[in-house]
Protein backbone atom coordinates (compact mmCIF):
# COMPACT_ATOMS: atom_id res chain seq x y z
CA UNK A 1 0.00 0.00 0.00
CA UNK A 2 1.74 3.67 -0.93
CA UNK A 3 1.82 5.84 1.47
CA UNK A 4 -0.22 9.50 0.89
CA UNK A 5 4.24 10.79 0.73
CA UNK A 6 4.60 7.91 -2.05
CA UNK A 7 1.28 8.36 -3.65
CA UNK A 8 2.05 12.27 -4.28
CA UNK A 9 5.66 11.64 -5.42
CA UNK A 10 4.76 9.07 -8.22
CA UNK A 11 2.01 11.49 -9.15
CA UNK A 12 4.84 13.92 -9.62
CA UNK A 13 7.16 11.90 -11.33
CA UNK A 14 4.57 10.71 -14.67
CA UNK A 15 4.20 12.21 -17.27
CA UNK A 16 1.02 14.35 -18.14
CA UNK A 17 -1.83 13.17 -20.54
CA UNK A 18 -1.08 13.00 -24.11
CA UNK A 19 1.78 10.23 -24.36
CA UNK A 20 -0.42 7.37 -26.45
CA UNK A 21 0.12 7.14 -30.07
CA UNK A 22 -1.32 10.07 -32.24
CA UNK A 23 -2.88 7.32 -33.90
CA UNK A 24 -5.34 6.05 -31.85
CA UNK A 25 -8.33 8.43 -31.92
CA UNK A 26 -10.26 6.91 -28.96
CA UNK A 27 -10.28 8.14 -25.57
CA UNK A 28 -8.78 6.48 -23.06
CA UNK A 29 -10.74 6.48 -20.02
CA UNK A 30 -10.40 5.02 -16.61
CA UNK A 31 -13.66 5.17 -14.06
CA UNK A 32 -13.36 4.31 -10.50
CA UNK A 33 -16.24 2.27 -10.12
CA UNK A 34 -18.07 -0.35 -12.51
CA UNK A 35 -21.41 2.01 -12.50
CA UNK A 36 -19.20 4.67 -13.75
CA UNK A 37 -17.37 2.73 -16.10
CA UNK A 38 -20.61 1.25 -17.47
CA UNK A 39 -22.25 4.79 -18.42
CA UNK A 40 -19.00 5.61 -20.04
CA UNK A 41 -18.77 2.72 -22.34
CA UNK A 42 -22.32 3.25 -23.20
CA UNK A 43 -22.04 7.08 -23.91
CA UNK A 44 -19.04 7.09 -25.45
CA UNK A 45 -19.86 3.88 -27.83
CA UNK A 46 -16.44 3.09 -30.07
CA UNK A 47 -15.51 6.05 -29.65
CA UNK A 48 -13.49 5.28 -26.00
CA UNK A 49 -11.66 2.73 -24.44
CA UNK A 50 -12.51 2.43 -20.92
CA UNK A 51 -10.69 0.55 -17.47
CA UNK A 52 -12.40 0.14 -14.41
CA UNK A 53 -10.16 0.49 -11.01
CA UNK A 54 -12.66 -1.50 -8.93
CA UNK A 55 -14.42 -4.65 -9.72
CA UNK A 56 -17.14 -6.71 -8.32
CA UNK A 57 -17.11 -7.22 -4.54
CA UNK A 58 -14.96 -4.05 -3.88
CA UNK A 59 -15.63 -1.21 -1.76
CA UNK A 60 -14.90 2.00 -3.10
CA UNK A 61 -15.18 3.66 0.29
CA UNK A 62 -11.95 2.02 1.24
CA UNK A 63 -10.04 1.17 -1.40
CA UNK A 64 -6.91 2.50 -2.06
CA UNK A 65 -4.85 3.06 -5.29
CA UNK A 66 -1.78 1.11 -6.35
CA UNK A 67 1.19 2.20 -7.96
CA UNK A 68 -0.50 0.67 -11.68
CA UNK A 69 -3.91 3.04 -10.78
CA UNK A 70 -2.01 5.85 -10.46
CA UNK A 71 0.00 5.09 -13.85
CA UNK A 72 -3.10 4.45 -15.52
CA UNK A 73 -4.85 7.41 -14.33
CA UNK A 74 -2.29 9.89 -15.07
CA UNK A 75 -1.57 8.73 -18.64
CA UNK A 76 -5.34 8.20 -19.26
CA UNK A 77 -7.18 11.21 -21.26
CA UNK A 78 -9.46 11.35 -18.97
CA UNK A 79 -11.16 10.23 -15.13
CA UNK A 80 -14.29 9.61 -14.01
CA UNK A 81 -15.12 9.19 -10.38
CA UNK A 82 -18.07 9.20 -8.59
CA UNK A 83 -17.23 12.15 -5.77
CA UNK A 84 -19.64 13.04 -2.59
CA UNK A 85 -16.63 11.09 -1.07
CA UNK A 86 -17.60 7.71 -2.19
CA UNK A 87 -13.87 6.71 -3.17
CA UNK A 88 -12.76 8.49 0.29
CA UNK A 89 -9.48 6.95 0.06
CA UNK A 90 -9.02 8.33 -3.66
CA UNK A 91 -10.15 11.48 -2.96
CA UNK A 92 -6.63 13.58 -2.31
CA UNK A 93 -5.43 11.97 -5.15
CA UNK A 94 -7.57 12.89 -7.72
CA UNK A 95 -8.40 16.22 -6.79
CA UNK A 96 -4.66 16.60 -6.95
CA UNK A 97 -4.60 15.30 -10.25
CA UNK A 98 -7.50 17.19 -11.56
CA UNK A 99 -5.13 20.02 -11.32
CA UNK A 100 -3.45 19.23 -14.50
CA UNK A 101 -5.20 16.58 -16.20
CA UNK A 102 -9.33 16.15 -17.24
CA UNK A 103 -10.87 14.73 -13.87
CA UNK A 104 -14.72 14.45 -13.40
CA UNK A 105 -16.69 14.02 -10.53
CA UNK A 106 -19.73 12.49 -12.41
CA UNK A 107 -22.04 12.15 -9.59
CA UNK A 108 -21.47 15.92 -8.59
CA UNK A 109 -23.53 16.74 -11.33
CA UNK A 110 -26.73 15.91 -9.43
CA UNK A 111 -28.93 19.40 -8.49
CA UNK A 112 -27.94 20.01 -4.79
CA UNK A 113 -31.54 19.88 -3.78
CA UNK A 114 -32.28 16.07 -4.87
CA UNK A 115 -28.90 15.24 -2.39
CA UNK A 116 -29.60 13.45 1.16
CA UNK A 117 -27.08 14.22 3.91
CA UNK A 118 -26.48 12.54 7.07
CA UNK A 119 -25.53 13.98 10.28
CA UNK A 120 -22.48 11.36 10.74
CA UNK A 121 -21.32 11.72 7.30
CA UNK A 122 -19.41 15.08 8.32
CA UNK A 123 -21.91 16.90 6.47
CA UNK A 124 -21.29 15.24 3.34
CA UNK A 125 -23.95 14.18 0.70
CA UNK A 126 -24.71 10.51 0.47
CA UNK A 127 -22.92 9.00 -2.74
CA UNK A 128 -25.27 6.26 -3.75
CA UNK A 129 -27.31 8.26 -6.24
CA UNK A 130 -27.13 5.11 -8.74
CA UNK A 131 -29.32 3.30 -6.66
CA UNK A 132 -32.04 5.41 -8.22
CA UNK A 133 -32.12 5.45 -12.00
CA UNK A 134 -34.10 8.77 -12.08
CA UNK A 135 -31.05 10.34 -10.09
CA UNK A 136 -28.52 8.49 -11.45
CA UNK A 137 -29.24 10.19 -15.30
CA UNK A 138 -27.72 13.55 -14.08
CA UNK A 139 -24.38 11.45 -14.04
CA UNK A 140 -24.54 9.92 -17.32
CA UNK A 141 -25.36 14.06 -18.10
CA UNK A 142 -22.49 15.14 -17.11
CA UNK A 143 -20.37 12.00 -18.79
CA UNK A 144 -21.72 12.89 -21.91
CA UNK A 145 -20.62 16.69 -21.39
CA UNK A 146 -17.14 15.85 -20.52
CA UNK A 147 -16.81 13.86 -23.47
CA UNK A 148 -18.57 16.29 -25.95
CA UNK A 149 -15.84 18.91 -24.25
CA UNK A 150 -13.19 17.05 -25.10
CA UNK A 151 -14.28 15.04 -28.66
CA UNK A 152 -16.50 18.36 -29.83
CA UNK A 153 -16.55 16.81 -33.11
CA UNK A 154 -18.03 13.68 -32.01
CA UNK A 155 -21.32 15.47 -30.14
CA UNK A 156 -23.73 13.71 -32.24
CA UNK A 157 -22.60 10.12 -31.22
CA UNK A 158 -22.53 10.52 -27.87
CA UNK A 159 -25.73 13.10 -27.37
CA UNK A 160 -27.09 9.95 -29.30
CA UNK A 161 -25.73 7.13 -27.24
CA UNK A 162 -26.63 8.57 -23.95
CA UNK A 163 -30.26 9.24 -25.48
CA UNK A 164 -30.40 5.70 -25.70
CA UNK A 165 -29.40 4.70 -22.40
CA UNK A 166 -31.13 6.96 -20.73
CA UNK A 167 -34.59 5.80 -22.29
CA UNK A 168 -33.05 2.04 -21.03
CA UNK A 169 -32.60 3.35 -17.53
CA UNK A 170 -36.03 4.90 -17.88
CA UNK A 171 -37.44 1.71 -18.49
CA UNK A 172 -35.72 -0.23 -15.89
CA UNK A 173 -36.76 2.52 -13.28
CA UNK A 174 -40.74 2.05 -14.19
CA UNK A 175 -40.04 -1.71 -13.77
CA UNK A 176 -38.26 -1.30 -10.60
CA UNK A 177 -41.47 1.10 -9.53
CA UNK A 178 -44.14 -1.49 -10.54
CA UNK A 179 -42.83 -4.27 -8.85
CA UNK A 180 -41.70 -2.57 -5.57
CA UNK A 181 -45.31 -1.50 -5.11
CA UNK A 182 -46.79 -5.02 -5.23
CA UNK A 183 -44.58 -5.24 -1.54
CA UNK A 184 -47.33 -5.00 1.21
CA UNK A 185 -47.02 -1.53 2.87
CA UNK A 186 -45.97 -2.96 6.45
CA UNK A 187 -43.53 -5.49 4.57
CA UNK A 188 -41.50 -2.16 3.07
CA UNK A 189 -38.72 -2.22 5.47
CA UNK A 190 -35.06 -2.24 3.91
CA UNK A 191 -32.41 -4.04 6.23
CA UNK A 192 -28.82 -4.41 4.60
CA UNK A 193 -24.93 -3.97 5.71
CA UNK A 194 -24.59 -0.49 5.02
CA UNK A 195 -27.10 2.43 4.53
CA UNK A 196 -26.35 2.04 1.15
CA UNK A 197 -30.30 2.19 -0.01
CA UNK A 198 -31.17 5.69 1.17
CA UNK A 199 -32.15 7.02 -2.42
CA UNK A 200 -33.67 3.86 -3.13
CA UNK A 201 -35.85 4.32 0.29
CA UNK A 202 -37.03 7.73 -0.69
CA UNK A 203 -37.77 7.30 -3.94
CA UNK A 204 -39.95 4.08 -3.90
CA UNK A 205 -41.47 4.43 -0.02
CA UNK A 206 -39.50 1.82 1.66
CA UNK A 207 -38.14 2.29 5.33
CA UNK A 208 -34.54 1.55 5.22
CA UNK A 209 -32.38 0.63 7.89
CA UNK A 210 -28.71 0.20 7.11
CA UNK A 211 -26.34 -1.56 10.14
CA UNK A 212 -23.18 1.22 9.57
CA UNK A 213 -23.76 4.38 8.25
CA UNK A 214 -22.88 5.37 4.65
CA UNK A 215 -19.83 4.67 4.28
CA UNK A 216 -18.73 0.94 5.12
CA UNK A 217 -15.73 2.67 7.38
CA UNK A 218 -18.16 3.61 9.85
CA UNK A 219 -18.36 0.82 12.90
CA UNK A 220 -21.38 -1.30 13.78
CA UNK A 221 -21.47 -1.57 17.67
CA UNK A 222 -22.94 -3.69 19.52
CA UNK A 223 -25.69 -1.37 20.71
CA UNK A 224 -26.80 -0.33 17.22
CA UNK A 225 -26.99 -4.13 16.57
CA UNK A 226 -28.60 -5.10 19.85
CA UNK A 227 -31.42 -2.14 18.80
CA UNK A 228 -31.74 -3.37 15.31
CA UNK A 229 -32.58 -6.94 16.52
CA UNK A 230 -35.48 -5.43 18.69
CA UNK A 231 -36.87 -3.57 15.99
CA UNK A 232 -36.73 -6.81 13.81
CA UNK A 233 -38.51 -8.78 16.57
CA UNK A 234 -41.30 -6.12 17.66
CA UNK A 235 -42.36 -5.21 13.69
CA UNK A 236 -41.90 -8.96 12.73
CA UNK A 237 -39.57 -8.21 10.18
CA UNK A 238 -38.51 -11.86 8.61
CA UNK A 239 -35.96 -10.69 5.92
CA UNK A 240 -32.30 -8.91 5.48
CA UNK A 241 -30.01 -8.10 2.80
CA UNK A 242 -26.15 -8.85 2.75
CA UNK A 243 -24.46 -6.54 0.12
CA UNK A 244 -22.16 -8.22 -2.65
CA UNK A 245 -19.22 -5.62 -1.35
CA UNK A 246 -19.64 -5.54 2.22
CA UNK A 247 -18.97 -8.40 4.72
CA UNK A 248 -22.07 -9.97 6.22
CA UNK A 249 -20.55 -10.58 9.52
CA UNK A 250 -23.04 -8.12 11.32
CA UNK A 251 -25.97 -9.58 9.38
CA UNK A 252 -25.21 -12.39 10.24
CA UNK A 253 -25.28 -11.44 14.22
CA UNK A 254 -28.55 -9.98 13.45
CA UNK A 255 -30.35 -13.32 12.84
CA UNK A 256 -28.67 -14.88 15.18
CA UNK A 257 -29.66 -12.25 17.53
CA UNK A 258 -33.38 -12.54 16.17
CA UNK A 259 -33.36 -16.03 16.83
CA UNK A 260 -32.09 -15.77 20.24
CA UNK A 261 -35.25 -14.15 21.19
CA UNK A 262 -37.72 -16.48 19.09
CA UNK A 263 -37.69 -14.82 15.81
CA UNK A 264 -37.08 -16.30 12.85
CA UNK A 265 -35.44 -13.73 9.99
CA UNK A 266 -33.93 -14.88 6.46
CA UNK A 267 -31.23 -13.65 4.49
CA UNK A 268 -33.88 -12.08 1.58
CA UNK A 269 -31.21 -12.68 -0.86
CA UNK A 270 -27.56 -10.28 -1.87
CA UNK A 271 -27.62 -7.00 -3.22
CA UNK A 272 -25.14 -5.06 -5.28
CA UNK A 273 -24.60 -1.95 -3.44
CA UNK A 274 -21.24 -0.88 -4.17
CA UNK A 275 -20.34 -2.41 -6.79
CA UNK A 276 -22.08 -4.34 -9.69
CA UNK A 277 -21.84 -8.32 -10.37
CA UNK A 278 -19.50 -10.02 -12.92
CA UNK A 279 -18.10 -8.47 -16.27
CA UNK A 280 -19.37 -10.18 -19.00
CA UNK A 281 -22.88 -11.09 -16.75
CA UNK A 282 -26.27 -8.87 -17.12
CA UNK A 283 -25.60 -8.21 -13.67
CA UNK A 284 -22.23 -7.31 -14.51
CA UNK A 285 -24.36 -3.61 -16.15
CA UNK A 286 -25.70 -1.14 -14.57
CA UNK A 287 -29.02 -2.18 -15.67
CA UNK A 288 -28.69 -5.50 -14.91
CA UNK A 289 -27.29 -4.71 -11.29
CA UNK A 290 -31.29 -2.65 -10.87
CA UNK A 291 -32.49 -5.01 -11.86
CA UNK A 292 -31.54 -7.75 -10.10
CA UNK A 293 -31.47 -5.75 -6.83
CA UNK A 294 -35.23 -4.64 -7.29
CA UNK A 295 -36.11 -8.03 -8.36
CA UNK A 296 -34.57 -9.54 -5.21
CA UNK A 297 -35.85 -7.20 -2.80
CA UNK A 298 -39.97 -7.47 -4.36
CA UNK A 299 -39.94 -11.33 -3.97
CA UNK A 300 -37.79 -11.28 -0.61
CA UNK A 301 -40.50 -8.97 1.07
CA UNK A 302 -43.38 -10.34 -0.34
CA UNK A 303 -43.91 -8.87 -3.66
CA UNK A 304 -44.88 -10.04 -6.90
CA UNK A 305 -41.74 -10.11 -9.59
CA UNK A 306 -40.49 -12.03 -12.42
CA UNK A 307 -37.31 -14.38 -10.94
CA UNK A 308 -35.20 -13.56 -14.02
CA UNK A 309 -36.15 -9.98 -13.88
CA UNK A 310 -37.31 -7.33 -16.05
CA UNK A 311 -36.70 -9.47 -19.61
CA UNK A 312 -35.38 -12.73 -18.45
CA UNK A 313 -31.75 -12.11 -17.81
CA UNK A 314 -31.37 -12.39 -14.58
CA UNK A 315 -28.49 -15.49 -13.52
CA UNK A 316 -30.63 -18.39 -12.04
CA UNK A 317 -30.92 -18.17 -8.49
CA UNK A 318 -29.57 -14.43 -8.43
């Protein structure tokens, strides 16, 4: 792991942008996250080549870059990162390196008055805007702006491209709508690993109740436990989440808790929070990844929903 005295000095020491052959016209992109990387490849078409730093089952809040991210970043034409402080670890970094190279905080393109902000989160904005299609298009917005700024001649491809996406998101949104409303009313309560879901919890009614805060650095004590197992036993709650990026060691303790007093609570199923499933997979997409997630929460919680999902891709058993 390089230390912030390392990380600064190898920043120092590369090159700036613009070493690749003149002949290849594409942009080279990397994204910090795979939601990030996904809108990029599908805005920017042929038109960019794109590398994700983080893959499925990592945590952006702490993950920290390696000597190879930094090389990659600094020669790449351009960097797309979430922001609000999702990669927290990142964050010095790239803010350092925005200072001479093309660095965009995609998710910072979200209308301040649509952000949620949480008292422990040192006044931050909660990151997890992709949770909610309908939010999550003002970051594919501003991905298609920061290429149009720098491939002006290419405006009509990518206006295009994200056109279409958007309409796809659009249509995964409604889905995620219809189904999430066939979940009884006193069934609409949201237990995962992190409070991951808050978007998702405003936007579609559901209560949510995550066991650390936003960001998966925060520590679940025993007390906050010990009062999420009586709130699971005195509403009769029967179902939690464990996230695909986050450990489900304190899930885990809440069942057994649960059952300790007499109450019986599954595991409703995994959710990508985080991060998205495997490349090459429909849940390895961003759509796929909403899918899947509002699938899996409708039929946990007593819903009505299709088990492969919105049009039958969903992995068996996902």
């Amino acid at each position: 792991m390089l230390t912030r005295r390392q990380t600064l000095a190898t920043l120092a020491a590369l090159p700036l942008t613009g070493t690749r052959a003149l002949a290849d016209t594409r942009l080279d992109l990397v994204a910090t996250t795979g939601m990030v990387a996904d809108a990029a490849r599908r805005v920017g078409g042929d038109a960019v080549e794109v590398q994700a730093l983080m893959g499925p089952g990592v945590d952006p809040h702490s993950y920290r870059q390696t000597r190879s991210d930094i090389v990659a970043m600094t020669r790449a034409d351009m960097v797309l990162w979430n922001g609000h402080y999702l990669e927290a670890q990142l964050e010095e970094f790239l803010l350092k390196l925005g200072e001479r190279n093309a660095v965009h905080a995609v998710a910072e393109a979200t209308p301040q008055e649509l952000l949620l902000r949480h008292a422990d989160y040192d006044g931050r904005a909660d990151p997890h805007l992709w949770m909610v299609p309908e939010l999550w298009r003002h970051a594919v917005e501003g991905i298609r702006d920061a290429l149009i700024e720098a491939r002006p001649e290419a405006a009509a491809s990518f206006t295009d491209n994200a056109e279409s996406y958007l309409a796809e998101m659009a249509e995964i949104g409604a889905y995620g709508r219809r189904v999430l409303d066939t979940v009884p009313q006193q069934a609409r309560v949201l237990v995962t690993a992190h409070d991951a879901f808050g978007y998702f919890g405003r936007e579609y009614g559901y209560e949510v109740m995550g066991i650390q805060g936003i960001s998966t650095e925060s520590e679940a004590g025993l007390q906050r436990i010990g009062a999420l197992v009586d709130t699971l036993v005195s509403r009769g709650i029967g179902a939690v989440f464990v996230e695909s990026s986050v450990s489900d060691r304190n899930v885990r303790a809440l069942i057994e808790g649960a059952a300790a007093q007499g109450h019986e609570v599954k595991i409703g199923g995994e959710l990508f929070s985080d991060a998205m499933g495997q490349p090459g997979t429909y849940e390895g997409t961003y759509l796929g990844m909403i899918d899947h997630n509002v699938t899996t929460i409708a039929r946990a919680l007593g819903g009505e929903a299709p088990a492969d999902g919105m049009v039958g891709k969903l992995s068996a058993g996902s």
